[in-house]
Structures are given as C-alpha cells and as structure tokens.
C-alpha atoms as a PDB file:
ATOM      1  CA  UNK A   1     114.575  92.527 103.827  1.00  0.00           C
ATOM      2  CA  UNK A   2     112.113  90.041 106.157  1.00  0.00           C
ATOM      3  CA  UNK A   3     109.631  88.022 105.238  1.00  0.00           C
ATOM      4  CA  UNK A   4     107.279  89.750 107.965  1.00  0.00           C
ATOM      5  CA  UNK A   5     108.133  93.370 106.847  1.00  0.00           C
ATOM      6  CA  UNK A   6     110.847  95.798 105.629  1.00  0.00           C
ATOM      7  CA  UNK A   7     113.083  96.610 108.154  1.00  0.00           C
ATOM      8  CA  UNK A   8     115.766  99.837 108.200  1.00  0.00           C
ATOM      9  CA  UNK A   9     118.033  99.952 111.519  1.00  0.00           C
ATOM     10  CA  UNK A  10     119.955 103.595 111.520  1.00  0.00           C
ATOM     11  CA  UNK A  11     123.353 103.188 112.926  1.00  0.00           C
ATOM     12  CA  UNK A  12     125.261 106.479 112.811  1.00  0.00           C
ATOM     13  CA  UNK A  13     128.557 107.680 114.272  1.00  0.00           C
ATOM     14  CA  UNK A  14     128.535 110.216 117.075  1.00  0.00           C
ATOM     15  CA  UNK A  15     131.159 111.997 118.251  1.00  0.00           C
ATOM     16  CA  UNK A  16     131.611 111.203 121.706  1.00  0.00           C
ATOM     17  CA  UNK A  17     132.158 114.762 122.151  1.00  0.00           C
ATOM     18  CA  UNK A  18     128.769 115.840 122.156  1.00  0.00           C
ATOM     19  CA  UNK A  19     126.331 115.437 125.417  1.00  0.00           C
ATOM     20  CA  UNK A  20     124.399 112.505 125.609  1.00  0.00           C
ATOM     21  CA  UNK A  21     121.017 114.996 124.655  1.00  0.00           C
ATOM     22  CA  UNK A  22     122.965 115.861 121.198  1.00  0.00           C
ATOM     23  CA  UNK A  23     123.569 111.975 120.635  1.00  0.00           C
ATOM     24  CA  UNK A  24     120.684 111.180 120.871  1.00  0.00           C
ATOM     25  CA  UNK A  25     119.425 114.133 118.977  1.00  0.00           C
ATOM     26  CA  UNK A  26     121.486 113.057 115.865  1.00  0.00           C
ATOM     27  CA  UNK A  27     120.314 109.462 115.995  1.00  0.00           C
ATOM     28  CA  UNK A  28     116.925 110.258 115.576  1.00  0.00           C
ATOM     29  CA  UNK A  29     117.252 113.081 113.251  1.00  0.00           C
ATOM     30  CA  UNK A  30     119.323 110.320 110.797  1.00  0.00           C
ATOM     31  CA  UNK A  31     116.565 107.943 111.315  1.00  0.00           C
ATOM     32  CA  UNK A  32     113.812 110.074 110.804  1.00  0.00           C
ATOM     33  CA  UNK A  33     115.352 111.478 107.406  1.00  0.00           C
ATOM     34  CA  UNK A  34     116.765 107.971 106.144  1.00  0.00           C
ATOM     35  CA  UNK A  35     113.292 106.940 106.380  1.00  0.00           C
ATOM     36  CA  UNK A  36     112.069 109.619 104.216  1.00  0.00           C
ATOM     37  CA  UNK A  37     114.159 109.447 101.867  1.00  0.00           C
ATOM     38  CA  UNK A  38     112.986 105.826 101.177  1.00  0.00           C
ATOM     39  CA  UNK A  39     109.311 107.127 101.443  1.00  0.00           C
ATOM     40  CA  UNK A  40     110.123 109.308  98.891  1.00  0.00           C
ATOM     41  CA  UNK A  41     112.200 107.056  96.736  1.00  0.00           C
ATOM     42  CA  UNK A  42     109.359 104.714  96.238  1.00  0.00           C
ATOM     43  CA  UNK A  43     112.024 102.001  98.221  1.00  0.00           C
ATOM     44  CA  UNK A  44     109.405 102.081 101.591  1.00  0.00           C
ATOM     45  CA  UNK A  45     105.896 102.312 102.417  1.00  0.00           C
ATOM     46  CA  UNK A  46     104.173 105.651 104.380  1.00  0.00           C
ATOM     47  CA  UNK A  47     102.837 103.134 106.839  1.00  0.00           C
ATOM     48  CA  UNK A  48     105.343 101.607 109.149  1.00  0.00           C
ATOM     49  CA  UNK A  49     105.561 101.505 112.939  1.00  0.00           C
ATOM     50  CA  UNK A  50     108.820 102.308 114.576  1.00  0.00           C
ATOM     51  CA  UNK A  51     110.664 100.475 117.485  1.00  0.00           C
ATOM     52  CA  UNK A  52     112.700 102.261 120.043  1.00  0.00           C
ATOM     53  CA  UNK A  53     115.938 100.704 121.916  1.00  0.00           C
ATOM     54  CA  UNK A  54     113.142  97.924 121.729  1.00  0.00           C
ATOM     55  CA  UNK A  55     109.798  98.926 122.275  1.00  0.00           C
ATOM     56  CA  UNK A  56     107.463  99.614 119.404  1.00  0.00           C
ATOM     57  CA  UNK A  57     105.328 102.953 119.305  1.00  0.00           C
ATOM     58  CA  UNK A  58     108.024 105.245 120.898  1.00  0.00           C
ATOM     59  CA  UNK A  59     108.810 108.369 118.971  1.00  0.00           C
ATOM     60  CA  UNK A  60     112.501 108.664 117.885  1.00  0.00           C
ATOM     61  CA  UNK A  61     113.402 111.479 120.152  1.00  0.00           C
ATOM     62  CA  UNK A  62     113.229 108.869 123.288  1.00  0.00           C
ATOM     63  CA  UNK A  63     116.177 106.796 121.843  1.00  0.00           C
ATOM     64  CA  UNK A  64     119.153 106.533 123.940  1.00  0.00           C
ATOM     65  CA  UNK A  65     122.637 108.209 123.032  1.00  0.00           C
ATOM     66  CA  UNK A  66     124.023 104.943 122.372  1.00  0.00           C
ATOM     67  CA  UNK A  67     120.172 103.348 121.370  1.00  0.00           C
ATOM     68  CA  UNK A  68     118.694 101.514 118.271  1.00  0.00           C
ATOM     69  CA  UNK A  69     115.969 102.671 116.170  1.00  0.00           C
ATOM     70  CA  UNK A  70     114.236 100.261 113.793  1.00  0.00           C
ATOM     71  CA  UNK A  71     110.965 101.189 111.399  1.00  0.00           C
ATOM     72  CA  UNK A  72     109.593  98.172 110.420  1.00  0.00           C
ATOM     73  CA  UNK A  73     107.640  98.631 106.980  1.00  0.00           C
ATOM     74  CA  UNK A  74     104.249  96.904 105.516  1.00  0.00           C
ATOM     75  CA  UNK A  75     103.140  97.089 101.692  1.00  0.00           C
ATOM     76  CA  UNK A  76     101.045  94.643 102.147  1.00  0.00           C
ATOM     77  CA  UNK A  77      97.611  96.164 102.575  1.00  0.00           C
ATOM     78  CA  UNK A  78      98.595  98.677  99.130  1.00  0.00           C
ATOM     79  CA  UNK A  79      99.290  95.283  97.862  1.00  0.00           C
ATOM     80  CA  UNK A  80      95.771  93.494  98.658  1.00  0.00           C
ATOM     81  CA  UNK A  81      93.498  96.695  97.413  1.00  0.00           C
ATOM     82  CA  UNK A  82      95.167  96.245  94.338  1.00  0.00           C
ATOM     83  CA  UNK A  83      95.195  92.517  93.738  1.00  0.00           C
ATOM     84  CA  UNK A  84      91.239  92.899  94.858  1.00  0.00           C
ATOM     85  CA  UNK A  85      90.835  95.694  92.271  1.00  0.00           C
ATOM     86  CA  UNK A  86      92.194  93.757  89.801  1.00  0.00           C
ATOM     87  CA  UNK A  87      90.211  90.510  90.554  1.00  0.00           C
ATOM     88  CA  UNK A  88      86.985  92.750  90.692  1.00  0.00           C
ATOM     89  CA  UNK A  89      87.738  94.454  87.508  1.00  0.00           C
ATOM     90  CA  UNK A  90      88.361  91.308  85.822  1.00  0.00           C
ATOM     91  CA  UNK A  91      85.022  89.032  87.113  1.00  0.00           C
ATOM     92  CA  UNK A  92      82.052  88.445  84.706  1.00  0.00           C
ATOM     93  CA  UNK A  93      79.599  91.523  85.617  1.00  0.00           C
ATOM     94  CA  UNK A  94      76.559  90.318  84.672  1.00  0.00           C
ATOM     95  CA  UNK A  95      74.872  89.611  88.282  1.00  0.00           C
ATOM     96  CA  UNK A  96      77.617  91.146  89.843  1.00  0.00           C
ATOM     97  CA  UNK A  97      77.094  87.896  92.162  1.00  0.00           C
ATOM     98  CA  UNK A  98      80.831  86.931  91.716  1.00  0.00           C
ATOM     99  CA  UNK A  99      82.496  90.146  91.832  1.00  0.00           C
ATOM    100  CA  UNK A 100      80.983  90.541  95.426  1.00  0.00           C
ATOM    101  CA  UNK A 101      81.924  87.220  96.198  1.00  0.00           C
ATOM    102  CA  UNK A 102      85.680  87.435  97.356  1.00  0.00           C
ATOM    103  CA  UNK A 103      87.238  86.503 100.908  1.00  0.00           C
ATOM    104  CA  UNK A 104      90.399  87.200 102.357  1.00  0.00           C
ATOM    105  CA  UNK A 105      92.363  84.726 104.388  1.00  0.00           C
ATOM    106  CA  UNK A 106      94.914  86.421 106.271  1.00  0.00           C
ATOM    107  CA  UNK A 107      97.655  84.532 108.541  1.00  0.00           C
ATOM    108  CA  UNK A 108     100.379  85.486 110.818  1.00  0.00           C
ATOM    109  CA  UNK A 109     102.327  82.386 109.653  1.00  0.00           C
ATOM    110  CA  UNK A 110     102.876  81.166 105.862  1.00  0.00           C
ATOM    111  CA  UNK A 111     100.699  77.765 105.036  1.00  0.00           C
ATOM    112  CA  UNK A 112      98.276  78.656 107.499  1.00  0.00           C
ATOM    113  CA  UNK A 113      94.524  79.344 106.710  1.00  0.00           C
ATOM    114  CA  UNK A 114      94.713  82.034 109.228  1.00  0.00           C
ATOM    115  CA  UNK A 115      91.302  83.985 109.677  1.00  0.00           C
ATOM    116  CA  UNK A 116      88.415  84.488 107.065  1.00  0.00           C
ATOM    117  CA  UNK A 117      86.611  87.986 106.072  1.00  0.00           C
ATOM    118  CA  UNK A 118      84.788  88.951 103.313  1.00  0.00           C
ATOM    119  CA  UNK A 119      86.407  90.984 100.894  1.00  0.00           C
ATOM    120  CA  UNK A 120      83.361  93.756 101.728  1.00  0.00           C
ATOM    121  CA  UNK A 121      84.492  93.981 105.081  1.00  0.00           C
ATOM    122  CA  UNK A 122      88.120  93.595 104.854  1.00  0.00           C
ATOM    123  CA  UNK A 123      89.560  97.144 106.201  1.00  0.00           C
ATOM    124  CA  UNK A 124      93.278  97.452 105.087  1.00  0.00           C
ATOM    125  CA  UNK A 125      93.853 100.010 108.408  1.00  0.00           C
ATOM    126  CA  UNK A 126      93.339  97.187 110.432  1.00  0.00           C
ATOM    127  CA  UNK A 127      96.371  95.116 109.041  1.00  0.00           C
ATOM    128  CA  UNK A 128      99.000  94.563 111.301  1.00  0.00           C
ATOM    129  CA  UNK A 129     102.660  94.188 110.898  1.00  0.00           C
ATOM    130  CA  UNK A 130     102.216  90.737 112.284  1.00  0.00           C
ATOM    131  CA  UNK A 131     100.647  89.378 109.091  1.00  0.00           C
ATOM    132  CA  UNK A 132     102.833  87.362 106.880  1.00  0.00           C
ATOM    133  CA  UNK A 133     100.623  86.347 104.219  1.00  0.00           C
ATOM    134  CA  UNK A 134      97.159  86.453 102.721  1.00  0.00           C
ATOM    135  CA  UNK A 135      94.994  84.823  99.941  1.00  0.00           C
ATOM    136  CA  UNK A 136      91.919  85.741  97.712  1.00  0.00           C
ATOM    137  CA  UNK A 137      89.981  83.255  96.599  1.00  0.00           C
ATOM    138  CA  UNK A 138      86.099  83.341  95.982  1.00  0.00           C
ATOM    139  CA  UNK A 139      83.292  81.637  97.344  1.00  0.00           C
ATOM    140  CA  UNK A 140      80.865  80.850  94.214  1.00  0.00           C
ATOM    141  CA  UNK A 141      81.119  76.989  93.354  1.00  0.00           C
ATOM    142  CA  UNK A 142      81.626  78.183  89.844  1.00  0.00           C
ATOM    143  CA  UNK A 143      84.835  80.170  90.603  1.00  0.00           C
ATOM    144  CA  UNK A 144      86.826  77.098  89.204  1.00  0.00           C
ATOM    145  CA  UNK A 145      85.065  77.594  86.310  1.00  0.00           C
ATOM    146  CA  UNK A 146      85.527  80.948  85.798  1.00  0.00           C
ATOM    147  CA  UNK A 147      89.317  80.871  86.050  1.00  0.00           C
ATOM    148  CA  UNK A 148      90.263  77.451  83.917  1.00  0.00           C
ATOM    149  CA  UNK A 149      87.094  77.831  81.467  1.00  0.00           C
ATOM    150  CA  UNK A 150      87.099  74.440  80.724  1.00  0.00           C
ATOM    151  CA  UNK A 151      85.164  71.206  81.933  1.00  0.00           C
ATOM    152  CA  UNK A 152      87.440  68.461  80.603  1.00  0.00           C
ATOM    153  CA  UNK A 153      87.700  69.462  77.166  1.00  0.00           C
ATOM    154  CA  UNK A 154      85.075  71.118  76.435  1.00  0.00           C
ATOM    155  CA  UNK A 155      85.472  75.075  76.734  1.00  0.00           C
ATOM    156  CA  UNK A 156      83.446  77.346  78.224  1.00  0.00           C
ATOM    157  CA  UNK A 157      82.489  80.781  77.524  1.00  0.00           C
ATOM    158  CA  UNK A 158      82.293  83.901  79.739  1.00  0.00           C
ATOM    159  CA  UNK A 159      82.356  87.309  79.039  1.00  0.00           C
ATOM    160  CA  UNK A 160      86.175  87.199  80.661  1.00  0.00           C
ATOM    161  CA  UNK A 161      89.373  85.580  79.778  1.00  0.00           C
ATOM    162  CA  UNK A 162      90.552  82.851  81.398  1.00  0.00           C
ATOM    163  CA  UNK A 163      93.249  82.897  83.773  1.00  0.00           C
ATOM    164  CA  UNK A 164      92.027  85.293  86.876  1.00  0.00           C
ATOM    165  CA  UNK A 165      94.705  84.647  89.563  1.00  0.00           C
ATOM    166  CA  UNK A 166      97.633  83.832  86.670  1.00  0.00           C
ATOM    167  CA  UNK A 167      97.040  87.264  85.319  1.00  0.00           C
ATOM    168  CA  UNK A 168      96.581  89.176  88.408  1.00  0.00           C
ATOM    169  CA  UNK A 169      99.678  87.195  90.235  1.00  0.00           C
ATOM    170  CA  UNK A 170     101.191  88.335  87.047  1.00  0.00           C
ATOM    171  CA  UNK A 171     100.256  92.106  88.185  1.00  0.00           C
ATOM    172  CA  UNK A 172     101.095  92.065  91.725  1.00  0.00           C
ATOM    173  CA  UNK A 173     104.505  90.539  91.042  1.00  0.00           C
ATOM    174  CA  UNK A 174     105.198  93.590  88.216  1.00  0.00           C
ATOM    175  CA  UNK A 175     104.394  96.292  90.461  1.00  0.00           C
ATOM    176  CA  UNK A 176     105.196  94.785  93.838  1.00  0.00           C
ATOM    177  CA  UNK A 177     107.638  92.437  93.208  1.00  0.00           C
ATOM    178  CA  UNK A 178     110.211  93.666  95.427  1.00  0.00           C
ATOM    179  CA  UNK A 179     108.173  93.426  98.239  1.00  0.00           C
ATOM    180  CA  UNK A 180     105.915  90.295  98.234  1.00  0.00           C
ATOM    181  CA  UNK A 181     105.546  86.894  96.450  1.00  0.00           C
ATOM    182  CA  UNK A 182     102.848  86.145  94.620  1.00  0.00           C
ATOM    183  CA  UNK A 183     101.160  83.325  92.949  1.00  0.00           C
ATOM    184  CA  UNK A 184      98.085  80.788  91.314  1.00  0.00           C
ATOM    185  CA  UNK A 185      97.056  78.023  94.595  1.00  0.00           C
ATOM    186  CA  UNK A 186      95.103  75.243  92.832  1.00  0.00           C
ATOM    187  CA  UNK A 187      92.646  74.781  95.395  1.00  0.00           C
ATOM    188  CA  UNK A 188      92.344  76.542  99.117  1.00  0.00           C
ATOM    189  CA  UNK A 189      89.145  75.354 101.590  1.00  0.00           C
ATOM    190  CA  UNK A 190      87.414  77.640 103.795  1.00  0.00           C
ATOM    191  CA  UNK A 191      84.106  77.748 106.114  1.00  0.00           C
ATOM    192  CA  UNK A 192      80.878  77.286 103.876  1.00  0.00           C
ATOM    193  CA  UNK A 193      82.581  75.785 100.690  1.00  0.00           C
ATOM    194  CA  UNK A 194      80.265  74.587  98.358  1.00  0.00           C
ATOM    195  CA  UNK A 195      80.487  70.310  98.770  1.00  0.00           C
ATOM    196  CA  UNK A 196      79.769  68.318  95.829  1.00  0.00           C
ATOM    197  CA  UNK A 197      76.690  65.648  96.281  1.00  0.00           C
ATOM    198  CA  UNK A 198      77.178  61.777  95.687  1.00  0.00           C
ATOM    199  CA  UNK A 199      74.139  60.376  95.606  1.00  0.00           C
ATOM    200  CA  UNK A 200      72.893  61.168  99.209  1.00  0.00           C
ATOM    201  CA  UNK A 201      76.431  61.452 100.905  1.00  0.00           C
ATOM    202  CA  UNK A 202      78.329  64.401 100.634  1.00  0.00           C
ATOM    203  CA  UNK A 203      81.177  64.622  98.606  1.00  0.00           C
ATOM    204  CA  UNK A 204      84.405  66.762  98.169  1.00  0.00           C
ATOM    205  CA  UNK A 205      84.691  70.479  98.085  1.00  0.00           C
ATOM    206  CA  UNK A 206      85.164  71.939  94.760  1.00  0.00           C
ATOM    207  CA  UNK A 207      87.922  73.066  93.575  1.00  0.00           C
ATOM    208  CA  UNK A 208      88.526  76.919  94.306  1.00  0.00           C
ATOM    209  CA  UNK A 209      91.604  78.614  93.219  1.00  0.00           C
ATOM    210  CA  UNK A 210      93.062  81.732  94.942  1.00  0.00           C
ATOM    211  CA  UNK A 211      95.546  84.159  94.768  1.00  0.00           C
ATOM    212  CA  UNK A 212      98.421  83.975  97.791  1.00  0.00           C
ATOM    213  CA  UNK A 213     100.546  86.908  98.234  1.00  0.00           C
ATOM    214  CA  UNK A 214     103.241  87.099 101.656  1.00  0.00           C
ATOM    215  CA  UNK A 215     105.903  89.064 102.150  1.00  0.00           C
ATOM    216  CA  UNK A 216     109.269  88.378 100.722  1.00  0.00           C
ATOM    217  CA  UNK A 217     112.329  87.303 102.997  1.00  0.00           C
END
C-alpha cells in the first residue's frame, strides 16, 4: 500500500519451457485476473491505470516474457463524492446558499494547498493518479459557525448538529478507512476568504474548517 495509490505487481513463475509468446501470455493473463479478483473482492477500485515493463497505458499483452506489470489503483475520487454528499446532506437548507458553497483543494503533495475548484465544477473523471490529497472546506464566513455552533459560550442554533467535518471524517474513515486518512483541519485559507475588518484596516481571515482526506501509505 502507497500513499499515492494502491499498487499490485504480479510476479508469477514460468516455466522456462514455454516460448517467450506463452510467457508472456501467462504473465498477463495472472495479472489481468489477480486484478479482478480484487475488483471483485471489494480489496481494489474499477479505476486504475496499468504500467507495463515501465510505461503506463500499455495493455498487458505487450509485457515482456521476463517483464513487470503494475496497476496502480485510486479510491480517491469514490471517496470525495461521498465525503461531498455527506457534507451537502448535512448543511442547513434553508437558502441552500451554504450547501452550494463547497471547494475542493486538491494537491499532488500532502500540506500543500494545491489547486482550488468549486465543488460544482469538480469532475471526479478528471482525477489523476498523481493526486495525493484533497480538502473540503466552504467558502461562507459563517462556515465556522456552522460547524462549532458556538461564539464563546454562547450557543447557537441551526437547523443541523454541530460537528460537520468530525462527523463526516467519522464516515469516510468507516467506509474507506483502508484506503485514505481522514480528518477535522481547524482552519485552511484559500483565494477570496472572507477577511475580518478592524476599524479601516483589514484584519485576519476567519476561521474555516475543512475536511482533508489523502491516501494512506
């Protein structure tokens, strides 16, 4: 297991008494059924891209007698239509204003902001194998608000519970915890954050929580 994706290398025995065209034949006909089997198993995701005796997008019947074949597995866009489901499902619905409201940050390398889409126009095709991690946070200046529920001590009152991200870090990790990490950040900052006023300077950013999920080691 990688932290960029799931990787299975098939390394079978073959009889040196067979032609090179039947070694190779039986290496890719045990890589190509190993990686069913963990399709089917629930072990592996259906989207995966597969690398050759080293070059990626070449179909297993290329591979060299003595080659290497290596599919190289990604849950992570299953994982980020359901952690946005979840947030959605769980946002006050009254305007609707908030629900609509969530971005994606998506980075090839962990503690990175990496680039910024709106959840609207996020298109989980378009993730690459390349991406090690991702977060969901929203842009309303209330979103704080709406996760803590409380301004010092005084609580507030929405037509949710609190905890957004705990909760739905608390989902990911049930149902794709063998696959990714997942928790609560306290704060993230992104383009167009919402800056708090001092007077007639401009202050700090508030505080916007988000969801990070990457993909285990």
């Amino acid at each position: 297991m990688s932290c960029s994706a799931f990787f299975r290398s098939v390394d079978v025995f073959v009889s040196r008494d067979l032609s090179d065209a039947e070694r190779a034949r039986a290496l890719a006909e045990a890589a190509e059924e190993g990686t069913r089997e963990l399709i089917a198993a629930g072990r592996a995701s259906p989207r995966f891209t597969r690398e050759v005796d080293g070059v990626e997008g070449r179909p297993a019947t290329s591979v060299r007698p003595d080659g290497v074949i290596v599919d190289r597995f990604s849950h992570l866009a299953e994982v980020i239509v359901f952690a946005l489901a979840f947030l959605r499902e769980r946002s006050p619905q009254r305007t609707g204003r908030f629900r609509s409201s969530f971005f994606l940050g998506i980075s090839t390398q962990r503690g990175t902001d990496g680039r910024f889409v709106p959840a609207e126009r996020f298109n989980p095709a378009a993730l690459g194998p390349e991406v090690e991690e991702l977060i969901i946070s929203n842009e309303e200046p209330y979103a704080r608000k709406v996760d803590v529920q409380l301004v010092g001590g005084r609580r507030l009152r929405f037509s949710v519970p609190a905890g957004l991200y705990e909760d739905a870090a608390r989902q990911v990790k049930r149902r794709f915890g063998n696959f990714v990490d997942c928790y609560r950040r306290y704060t993230v900052r992104f383009p167009g954050q919402y800056v708090l006023r001092e007077g007639q300077k401009a202050g700090k950013p508030v505080e916007s929580r988000a969801l990070v999920i990457s993909l285990r080691r």
